[in-house]
C-alpha atoms as a PDB file:
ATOM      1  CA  UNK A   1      47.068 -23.641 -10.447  1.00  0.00           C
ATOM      2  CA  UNK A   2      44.189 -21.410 -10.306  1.00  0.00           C
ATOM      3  CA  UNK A   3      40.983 -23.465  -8.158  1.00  0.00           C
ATOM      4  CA  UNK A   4      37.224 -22.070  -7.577  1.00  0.00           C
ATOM      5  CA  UNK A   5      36.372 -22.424  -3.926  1.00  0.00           C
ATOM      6  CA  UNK A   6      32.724 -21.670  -4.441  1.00  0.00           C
ATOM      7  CA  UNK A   7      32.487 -18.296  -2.522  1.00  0.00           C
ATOM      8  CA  UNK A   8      30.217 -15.459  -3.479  1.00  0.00           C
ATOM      9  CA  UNK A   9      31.746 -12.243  -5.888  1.00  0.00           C
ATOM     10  CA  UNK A  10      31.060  -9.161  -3.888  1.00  0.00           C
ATOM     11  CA  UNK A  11      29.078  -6.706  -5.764  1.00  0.00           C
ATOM     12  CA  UNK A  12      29.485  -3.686  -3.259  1.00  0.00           C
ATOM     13  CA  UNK A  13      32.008  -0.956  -4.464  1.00  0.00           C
ATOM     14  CA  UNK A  14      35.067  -0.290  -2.637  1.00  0.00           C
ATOM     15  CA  UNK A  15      35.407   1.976  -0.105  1.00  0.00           C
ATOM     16  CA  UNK A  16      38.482   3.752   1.970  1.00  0.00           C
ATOM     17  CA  UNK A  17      41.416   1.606   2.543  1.00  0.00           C
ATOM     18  CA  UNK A  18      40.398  -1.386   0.055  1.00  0.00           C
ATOM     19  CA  UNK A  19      41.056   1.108  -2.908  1.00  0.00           C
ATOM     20  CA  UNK A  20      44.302  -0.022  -4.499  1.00  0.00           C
ATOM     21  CA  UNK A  21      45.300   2.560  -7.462  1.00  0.00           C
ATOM     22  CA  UNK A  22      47.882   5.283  -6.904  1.00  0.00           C
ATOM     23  CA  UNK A  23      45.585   8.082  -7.793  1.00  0.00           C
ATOM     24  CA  UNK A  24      41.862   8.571  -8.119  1.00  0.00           C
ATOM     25  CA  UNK A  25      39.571  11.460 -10.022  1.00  0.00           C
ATOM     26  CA  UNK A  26      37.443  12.507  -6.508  1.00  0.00           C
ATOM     27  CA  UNK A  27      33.712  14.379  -6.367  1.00  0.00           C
ATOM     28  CA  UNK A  28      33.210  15.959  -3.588  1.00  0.00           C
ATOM     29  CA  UNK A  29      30.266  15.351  -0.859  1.00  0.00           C
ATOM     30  CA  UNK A  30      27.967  17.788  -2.338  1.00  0.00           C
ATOM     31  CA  UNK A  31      29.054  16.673  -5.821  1.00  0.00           C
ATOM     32  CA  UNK A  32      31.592  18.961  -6.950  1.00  0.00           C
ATOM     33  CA  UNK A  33      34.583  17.962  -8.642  1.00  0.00           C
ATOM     34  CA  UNK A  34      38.032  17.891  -6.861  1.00  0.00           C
ATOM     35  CA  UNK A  35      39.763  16.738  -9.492  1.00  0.00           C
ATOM     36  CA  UNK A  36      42.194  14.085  -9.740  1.00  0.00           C
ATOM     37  CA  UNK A  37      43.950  13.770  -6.523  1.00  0.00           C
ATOM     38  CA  UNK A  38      46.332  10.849  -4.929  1.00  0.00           C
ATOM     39  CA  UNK A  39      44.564   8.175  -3.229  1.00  0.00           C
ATOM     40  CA  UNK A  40      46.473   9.719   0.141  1.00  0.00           C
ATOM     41  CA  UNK A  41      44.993  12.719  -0.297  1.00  0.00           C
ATOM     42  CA  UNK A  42      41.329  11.361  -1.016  1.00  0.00           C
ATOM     43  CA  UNK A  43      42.241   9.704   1.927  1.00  0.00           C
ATOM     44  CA  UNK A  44      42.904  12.827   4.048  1.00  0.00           C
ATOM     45  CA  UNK A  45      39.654  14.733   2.499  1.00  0.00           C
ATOM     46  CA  UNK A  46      37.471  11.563   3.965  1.00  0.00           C
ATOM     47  CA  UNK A  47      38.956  11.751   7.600  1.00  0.00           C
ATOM     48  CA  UNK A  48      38.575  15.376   7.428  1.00  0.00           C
ATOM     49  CA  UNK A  49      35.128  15.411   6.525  1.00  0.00           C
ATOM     50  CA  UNK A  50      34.246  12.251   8.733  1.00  0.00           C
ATOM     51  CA  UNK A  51      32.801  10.646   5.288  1.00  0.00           C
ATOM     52  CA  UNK A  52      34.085   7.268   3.467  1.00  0.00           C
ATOM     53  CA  UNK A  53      36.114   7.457   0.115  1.00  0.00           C
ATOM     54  CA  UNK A  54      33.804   5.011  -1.552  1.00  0.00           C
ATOM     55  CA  UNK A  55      34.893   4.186  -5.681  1.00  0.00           C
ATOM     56  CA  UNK A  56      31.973   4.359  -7.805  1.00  0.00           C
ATOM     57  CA  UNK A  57      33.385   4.289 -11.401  1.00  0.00           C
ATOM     58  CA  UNK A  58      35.632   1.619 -11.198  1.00  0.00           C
ATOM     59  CA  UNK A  59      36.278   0.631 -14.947  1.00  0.00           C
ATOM     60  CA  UNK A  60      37.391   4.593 -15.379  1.00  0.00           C
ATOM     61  CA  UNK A  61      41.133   5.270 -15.788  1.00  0.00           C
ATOM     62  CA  UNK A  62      41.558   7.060 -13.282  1.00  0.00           C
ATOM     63  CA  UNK A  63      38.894   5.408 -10.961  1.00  0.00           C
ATOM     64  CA  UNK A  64      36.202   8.148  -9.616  1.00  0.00           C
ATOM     65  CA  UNK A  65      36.106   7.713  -6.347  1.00  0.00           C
ATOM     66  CA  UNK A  66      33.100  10.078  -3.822  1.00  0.00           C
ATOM     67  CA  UNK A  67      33.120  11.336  -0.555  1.00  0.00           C
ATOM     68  CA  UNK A  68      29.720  10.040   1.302  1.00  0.00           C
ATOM     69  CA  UNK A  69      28.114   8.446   3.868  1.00  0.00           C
ATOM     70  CA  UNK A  70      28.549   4.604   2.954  1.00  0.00           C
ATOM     71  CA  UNK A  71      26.164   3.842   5.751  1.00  0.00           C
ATOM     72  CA  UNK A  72      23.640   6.348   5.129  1.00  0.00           C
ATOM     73  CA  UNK A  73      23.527   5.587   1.096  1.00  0.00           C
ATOM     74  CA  UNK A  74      23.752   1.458   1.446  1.00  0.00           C
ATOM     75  CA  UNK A  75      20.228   2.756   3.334  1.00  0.00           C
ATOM     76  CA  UNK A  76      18.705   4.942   1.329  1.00  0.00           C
ATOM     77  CA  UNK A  77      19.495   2.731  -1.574  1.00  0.00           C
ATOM     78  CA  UNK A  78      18.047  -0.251   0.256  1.00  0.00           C
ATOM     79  CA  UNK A  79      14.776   1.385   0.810  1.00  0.00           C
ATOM     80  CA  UNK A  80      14.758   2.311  -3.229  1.00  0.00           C
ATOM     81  CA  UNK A  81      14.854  -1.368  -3.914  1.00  0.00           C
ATOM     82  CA  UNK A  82      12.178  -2.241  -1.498  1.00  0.00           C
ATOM     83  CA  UNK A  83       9.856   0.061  -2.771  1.00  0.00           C
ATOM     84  CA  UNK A  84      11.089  -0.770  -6.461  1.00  0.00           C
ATOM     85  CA  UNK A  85       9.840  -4.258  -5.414  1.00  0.00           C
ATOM     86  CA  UNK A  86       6.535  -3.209  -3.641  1.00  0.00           C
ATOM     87  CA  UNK A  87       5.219  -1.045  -6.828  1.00  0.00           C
ATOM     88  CA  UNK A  88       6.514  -3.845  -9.742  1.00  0.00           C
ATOM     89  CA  UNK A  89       4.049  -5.426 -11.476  1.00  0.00           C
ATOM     90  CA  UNK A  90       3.556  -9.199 -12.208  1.00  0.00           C
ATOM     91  CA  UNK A  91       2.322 -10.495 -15.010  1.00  0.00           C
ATOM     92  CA  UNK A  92      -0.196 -13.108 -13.859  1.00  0.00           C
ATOM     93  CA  UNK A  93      -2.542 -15.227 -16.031  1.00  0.00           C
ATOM     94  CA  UNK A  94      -5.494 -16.410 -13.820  1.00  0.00           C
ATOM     95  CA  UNK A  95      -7.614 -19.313 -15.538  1.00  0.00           C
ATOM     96  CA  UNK A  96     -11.568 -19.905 -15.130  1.00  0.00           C
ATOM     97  CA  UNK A  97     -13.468 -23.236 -16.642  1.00  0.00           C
ATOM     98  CA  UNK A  98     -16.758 -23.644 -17.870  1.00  0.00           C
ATOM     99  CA  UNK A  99     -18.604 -26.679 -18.951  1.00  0.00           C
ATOM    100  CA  UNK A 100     -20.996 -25.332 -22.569  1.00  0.00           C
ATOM    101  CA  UNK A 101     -24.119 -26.059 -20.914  1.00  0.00           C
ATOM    102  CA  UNK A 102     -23.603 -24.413 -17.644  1.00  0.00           C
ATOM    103  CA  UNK A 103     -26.146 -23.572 -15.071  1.00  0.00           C
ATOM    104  CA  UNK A 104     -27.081 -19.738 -15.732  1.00  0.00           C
ATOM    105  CA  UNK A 105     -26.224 -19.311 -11.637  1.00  0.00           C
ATOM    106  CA  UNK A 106     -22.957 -21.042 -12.098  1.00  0.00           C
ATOM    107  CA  UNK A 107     -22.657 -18.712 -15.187  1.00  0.00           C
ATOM    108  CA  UNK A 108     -22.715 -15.751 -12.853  1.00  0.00           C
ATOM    109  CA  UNK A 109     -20.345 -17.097 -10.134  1.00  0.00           C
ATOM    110  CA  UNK A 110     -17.725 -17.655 -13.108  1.00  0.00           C
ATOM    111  CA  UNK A 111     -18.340 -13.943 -14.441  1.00  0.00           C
ATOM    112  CA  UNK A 112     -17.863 -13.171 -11.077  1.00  0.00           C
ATOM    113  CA  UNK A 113     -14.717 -14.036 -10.805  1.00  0.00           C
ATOM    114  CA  UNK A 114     -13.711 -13.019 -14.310  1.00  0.00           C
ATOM    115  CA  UNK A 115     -14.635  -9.557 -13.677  1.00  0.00           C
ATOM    116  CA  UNK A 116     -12.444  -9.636 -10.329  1.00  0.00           C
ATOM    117  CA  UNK A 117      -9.555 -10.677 -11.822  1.00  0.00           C
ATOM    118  CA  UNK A 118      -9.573  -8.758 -14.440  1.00  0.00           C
ATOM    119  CA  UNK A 119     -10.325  -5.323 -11.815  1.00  0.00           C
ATOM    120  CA  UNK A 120      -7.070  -6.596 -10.674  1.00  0.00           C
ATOM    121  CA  UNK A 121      -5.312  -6.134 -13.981  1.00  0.00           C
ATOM    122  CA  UNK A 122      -4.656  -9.658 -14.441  1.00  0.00           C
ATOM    123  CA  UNK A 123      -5.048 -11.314 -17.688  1.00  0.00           C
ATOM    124  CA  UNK A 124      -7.711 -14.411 -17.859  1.00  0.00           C
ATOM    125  CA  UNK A 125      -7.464 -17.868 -19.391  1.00  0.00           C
ATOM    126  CA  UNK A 126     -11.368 -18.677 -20.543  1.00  0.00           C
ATOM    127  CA  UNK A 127     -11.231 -22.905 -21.147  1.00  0.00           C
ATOM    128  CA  UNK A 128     -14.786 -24.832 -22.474  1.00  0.00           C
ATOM    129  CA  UNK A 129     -14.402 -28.165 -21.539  1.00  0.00           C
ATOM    130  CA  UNK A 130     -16.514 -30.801 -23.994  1.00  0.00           C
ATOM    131  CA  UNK A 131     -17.368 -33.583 -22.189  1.00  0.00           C
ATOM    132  CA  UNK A 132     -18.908 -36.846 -24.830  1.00  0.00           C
ATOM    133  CA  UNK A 133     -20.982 -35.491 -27.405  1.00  0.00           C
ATOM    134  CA  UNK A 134     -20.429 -32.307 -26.374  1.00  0.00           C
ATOM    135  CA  UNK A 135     -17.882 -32.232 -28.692  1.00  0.00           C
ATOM    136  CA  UNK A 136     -19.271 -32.478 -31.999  1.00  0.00           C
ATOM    137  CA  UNK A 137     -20.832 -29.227 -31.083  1.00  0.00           C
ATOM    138  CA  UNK A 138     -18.207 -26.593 -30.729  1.00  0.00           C
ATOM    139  CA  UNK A 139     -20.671 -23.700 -31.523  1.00  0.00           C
ATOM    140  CA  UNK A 140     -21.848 -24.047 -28.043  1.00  0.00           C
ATOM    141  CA  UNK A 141     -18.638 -22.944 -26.429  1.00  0.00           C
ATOM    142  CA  UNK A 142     -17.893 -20.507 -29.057  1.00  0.00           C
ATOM    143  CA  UNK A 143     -21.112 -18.392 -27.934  1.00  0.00           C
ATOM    144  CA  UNK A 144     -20.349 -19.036 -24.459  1.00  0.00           C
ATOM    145  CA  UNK A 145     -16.880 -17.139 -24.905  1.00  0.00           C
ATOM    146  CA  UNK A 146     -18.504 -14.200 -26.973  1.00  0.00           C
ATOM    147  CA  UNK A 147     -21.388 -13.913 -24.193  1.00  0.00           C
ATOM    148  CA  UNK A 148     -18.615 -13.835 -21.536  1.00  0.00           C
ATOM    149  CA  UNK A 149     -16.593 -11.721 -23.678  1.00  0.00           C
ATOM    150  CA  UNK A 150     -19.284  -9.137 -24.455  1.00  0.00           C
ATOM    151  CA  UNK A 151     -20.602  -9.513 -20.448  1.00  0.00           C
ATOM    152  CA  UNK A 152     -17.004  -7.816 -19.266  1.00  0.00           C
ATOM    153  CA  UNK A 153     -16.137  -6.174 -22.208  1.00  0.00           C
ATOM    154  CA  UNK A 154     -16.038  -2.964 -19.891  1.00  0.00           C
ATOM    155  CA  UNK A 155     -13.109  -4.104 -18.188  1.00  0.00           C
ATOM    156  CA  UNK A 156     -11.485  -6.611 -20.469  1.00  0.00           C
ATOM    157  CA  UNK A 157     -11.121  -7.543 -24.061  1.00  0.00           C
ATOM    158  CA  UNK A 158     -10.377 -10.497 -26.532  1.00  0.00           C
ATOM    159  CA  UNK A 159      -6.719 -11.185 -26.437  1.00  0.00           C
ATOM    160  CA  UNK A 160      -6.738 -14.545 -28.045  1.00  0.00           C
ATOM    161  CA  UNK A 161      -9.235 -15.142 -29.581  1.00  0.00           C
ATOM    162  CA  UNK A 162     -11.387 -18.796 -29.290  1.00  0.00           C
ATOM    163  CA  UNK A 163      -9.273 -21.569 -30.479  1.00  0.00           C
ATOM    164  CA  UNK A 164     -10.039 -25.676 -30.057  1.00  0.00           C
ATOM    165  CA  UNK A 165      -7.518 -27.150 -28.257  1.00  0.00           C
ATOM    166  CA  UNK A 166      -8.086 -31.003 -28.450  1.00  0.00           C
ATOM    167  CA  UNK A 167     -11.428 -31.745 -25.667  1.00  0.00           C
ATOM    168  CA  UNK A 168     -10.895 -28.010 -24.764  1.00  0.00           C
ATOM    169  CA  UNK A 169     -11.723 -24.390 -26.649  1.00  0.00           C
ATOM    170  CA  UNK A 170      -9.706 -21.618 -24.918  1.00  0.00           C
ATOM    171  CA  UNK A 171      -9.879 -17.800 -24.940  1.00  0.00           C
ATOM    172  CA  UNK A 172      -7.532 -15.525 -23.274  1.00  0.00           C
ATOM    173  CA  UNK A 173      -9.082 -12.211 -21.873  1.00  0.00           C
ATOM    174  CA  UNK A 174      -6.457  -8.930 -20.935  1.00  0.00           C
ATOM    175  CA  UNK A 175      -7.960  -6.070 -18.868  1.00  0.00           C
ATOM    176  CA  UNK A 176      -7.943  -2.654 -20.031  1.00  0.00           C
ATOM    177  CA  UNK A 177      -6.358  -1.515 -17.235  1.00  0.00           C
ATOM    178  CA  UNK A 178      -2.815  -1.756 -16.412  1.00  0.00           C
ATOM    179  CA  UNK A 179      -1.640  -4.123 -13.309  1.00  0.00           C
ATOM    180  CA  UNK A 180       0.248  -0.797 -11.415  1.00  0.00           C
ATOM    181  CA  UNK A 181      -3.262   1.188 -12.325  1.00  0.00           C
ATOM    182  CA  UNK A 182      -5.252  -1.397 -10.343  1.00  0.00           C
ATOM    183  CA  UNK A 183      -2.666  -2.325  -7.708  1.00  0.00           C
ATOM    184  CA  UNK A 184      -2.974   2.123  -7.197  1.00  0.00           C
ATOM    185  CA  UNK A 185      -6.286   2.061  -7.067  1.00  0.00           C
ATOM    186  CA  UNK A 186      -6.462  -0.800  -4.439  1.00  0.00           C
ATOM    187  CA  UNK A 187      -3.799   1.004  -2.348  1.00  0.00           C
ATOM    188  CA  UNK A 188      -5.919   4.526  -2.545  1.00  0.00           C
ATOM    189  CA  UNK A 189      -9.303   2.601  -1.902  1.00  0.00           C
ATOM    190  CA  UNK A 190      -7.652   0.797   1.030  1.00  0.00           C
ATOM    191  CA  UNK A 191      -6.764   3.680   2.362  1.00  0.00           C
ATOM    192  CA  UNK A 192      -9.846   5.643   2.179  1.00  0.00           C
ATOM    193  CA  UNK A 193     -11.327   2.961   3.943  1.00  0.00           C
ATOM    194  CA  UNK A 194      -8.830   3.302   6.738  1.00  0.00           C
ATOM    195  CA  UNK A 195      -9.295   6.879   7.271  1.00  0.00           C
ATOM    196  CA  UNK A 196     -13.180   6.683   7.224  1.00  0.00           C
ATOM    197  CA  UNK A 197     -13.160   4.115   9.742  1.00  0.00           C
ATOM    198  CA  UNK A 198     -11.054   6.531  11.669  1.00  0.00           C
ATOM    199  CA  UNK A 199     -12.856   9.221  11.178  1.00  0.00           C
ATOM    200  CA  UNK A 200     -16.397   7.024  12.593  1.00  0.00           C
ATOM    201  CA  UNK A 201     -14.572   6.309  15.670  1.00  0.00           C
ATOM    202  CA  UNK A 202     -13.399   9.680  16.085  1.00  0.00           C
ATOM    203  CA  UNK A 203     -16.943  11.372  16.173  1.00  0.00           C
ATOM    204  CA  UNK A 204     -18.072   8.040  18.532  1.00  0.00           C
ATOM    205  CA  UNK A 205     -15.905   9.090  21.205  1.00  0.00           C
ATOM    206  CA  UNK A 206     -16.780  12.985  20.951  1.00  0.00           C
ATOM    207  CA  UNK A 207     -19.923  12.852  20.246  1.00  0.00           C
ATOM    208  CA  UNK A 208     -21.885  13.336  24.069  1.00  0.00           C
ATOM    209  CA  UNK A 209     -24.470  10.459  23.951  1.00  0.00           C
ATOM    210  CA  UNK A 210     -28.662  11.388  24.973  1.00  0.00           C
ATOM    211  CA  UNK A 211     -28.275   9.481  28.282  1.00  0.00           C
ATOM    212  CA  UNK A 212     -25.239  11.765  29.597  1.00  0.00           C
ATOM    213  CA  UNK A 213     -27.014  15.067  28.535  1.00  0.00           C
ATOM    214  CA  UNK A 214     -30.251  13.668  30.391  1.00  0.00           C
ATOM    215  CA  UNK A 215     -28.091  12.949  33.449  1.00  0.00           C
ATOM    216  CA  UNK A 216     -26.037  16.212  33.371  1.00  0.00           C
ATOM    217  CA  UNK A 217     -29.838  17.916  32.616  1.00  0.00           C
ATOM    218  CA  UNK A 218     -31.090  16.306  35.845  1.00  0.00           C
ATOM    219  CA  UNK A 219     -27.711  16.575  37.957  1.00  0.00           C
ATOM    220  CA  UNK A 220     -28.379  20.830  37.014  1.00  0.00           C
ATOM    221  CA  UNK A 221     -32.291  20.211  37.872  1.00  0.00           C
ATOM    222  CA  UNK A 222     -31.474  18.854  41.448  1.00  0.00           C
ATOM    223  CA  UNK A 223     -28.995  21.587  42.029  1.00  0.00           C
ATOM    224  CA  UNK A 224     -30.834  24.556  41.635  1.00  0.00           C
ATOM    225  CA  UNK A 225     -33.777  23.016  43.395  1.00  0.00           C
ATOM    226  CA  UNK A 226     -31.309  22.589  46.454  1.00  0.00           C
ATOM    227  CA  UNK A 227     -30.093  26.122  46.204  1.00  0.00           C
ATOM    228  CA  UNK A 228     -33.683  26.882  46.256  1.00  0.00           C
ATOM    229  CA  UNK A 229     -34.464  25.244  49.305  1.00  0.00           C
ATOM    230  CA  UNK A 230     -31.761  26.547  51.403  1.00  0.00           C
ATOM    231  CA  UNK A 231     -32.594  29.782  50.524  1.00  0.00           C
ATOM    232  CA  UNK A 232     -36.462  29.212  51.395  1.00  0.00           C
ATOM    233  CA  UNK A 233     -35.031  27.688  54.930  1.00  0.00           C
ATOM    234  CA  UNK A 234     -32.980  30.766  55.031  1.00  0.00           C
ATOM    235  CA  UNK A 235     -35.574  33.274  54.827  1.00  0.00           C
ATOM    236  CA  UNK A 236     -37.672  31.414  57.290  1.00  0.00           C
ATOM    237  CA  UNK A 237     -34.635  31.422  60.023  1.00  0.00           C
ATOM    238  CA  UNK A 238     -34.037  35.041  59.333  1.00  0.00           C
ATOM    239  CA  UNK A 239     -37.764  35.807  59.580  1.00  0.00           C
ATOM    240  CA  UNK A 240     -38.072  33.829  62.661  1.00  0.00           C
ATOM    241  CA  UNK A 241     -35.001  35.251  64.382  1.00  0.00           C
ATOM    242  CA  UNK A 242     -36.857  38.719  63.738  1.00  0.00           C
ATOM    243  CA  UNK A 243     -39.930  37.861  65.276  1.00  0.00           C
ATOM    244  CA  UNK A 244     -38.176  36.852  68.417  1.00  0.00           C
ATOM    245  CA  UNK A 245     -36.330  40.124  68.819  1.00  0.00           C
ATOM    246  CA  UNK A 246     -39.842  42.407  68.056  1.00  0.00           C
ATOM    247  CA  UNK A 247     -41.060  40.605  70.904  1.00  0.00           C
ATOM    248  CA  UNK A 248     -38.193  40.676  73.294  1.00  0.00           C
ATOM    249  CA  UNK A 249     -38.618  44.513  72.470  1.00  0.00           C
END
């Protein structure tokens, strides 16, 4: 009686001895084809290169099976994935709410926002809500959409266009530019702004600042007026020592 014990099915190829056919069609480390070859043999090439046999056609009759570095290539592939996952590109809907007789400095908060979502290449949900008799005049959130529309239409455009949704009218804005664009651009701009800062603290620690050159400049003052000294007190002993010995004479 066959039973399910819950465990996990193992997507990872097989590799070396866990290959069970009699024979297998083998490519060679740098790609070549072998040919087919018994699964002893395939065997024999792997120890002799120091590689794994690892099977990676295994629906094909016979199986192709490569000589590789399993541990190197679960690795490599690894790091494929990652990055895969760091450049992919969500769809996200971000949503913003206005009230039809906002305050013109509210107004500008909300475009704001808009226009930074949308820089992001994320697609934004525009919702009027009516409050009382607000609602018998839907015209006023209909030209608050079209002023918002037309305010960003630089970086977004009308992807839904206004629609009354019970209390609520609702417009959907998408950006012009593509979410892997903008998530580029960030990356670059992030960058730049890495390497400038770098680059600032780089010439503050070579650049000599005005109160070490006036120190070095007065350090070189006091020296040669020492050199000049001793060689003023120099001349005097010499001229004195002569003096003494025209006399003696």
């Amino acid at each position: 009686m066959w039973c399910y014990r819950g465990g996990s099915i193992s997507t990872e190829p097989r590799i070396n001895d866990r290959i069970r056919v009699p024979e297998v069609r083998l490519v060679g480390p740098s790609g070549e084809q072998v040919g087919i070859v018994p699964l002893a043999k395939a065997l024999e090439l792997a120890q002799e290169y120091d590689l794994d046999l690892v099977e990676v056609a295994a629906s094909a009759r016979p199986p192709v099976c490569k000589l590789m570095d399993y541990g190197k290539f679960k690795y490599e592939s690894a790091m494929k994935a990652r990055e895969a996952r760091k450049n992919q590109a969500h769809t996200v809907i971000k949503e913003m709410k206005l009230r039809p007789k906002i305050d013109p400095h509210d107004y500008d908060t909300k475009k704001g926002h808009v226009v930074r979502f949308l820089k992001q290449g994320d697609k934004v949900k525009i919702t009027i809500m009516f409050r009382g008799r607000e609602q018998s005049r839907p015209e006023l959130g209909y030209r608050l959409l079209q002023r918002l529309a037309s305010d960003v239409e630089d970086l977004g455009f009308i992807e839904s266009n206004p629609k009354q949704d019970g209390r609520n009218m609702i417009m959907v804005l998408g950006p012009h530019k593509k979410k892997t664009e903008a998530m580029a651009e960030a990356r670059e701009a992030q960058a730049a702004r890495k390497a400038e800062r770098q680059g600032v603290a780089a010439d503050g620690e070579d650049a000599p600042s005005e109160e070490t050159d006036l120190v070095e400049a007065e350090g070189t003052e006091d020296a040669e007026a020492a050199e000049v000294t001793e060689a003023a007190e120099a001349t005097e002993v010499t001229e004195a020592a002569a003096d003494e010995a025209n006399a003696e004479a």
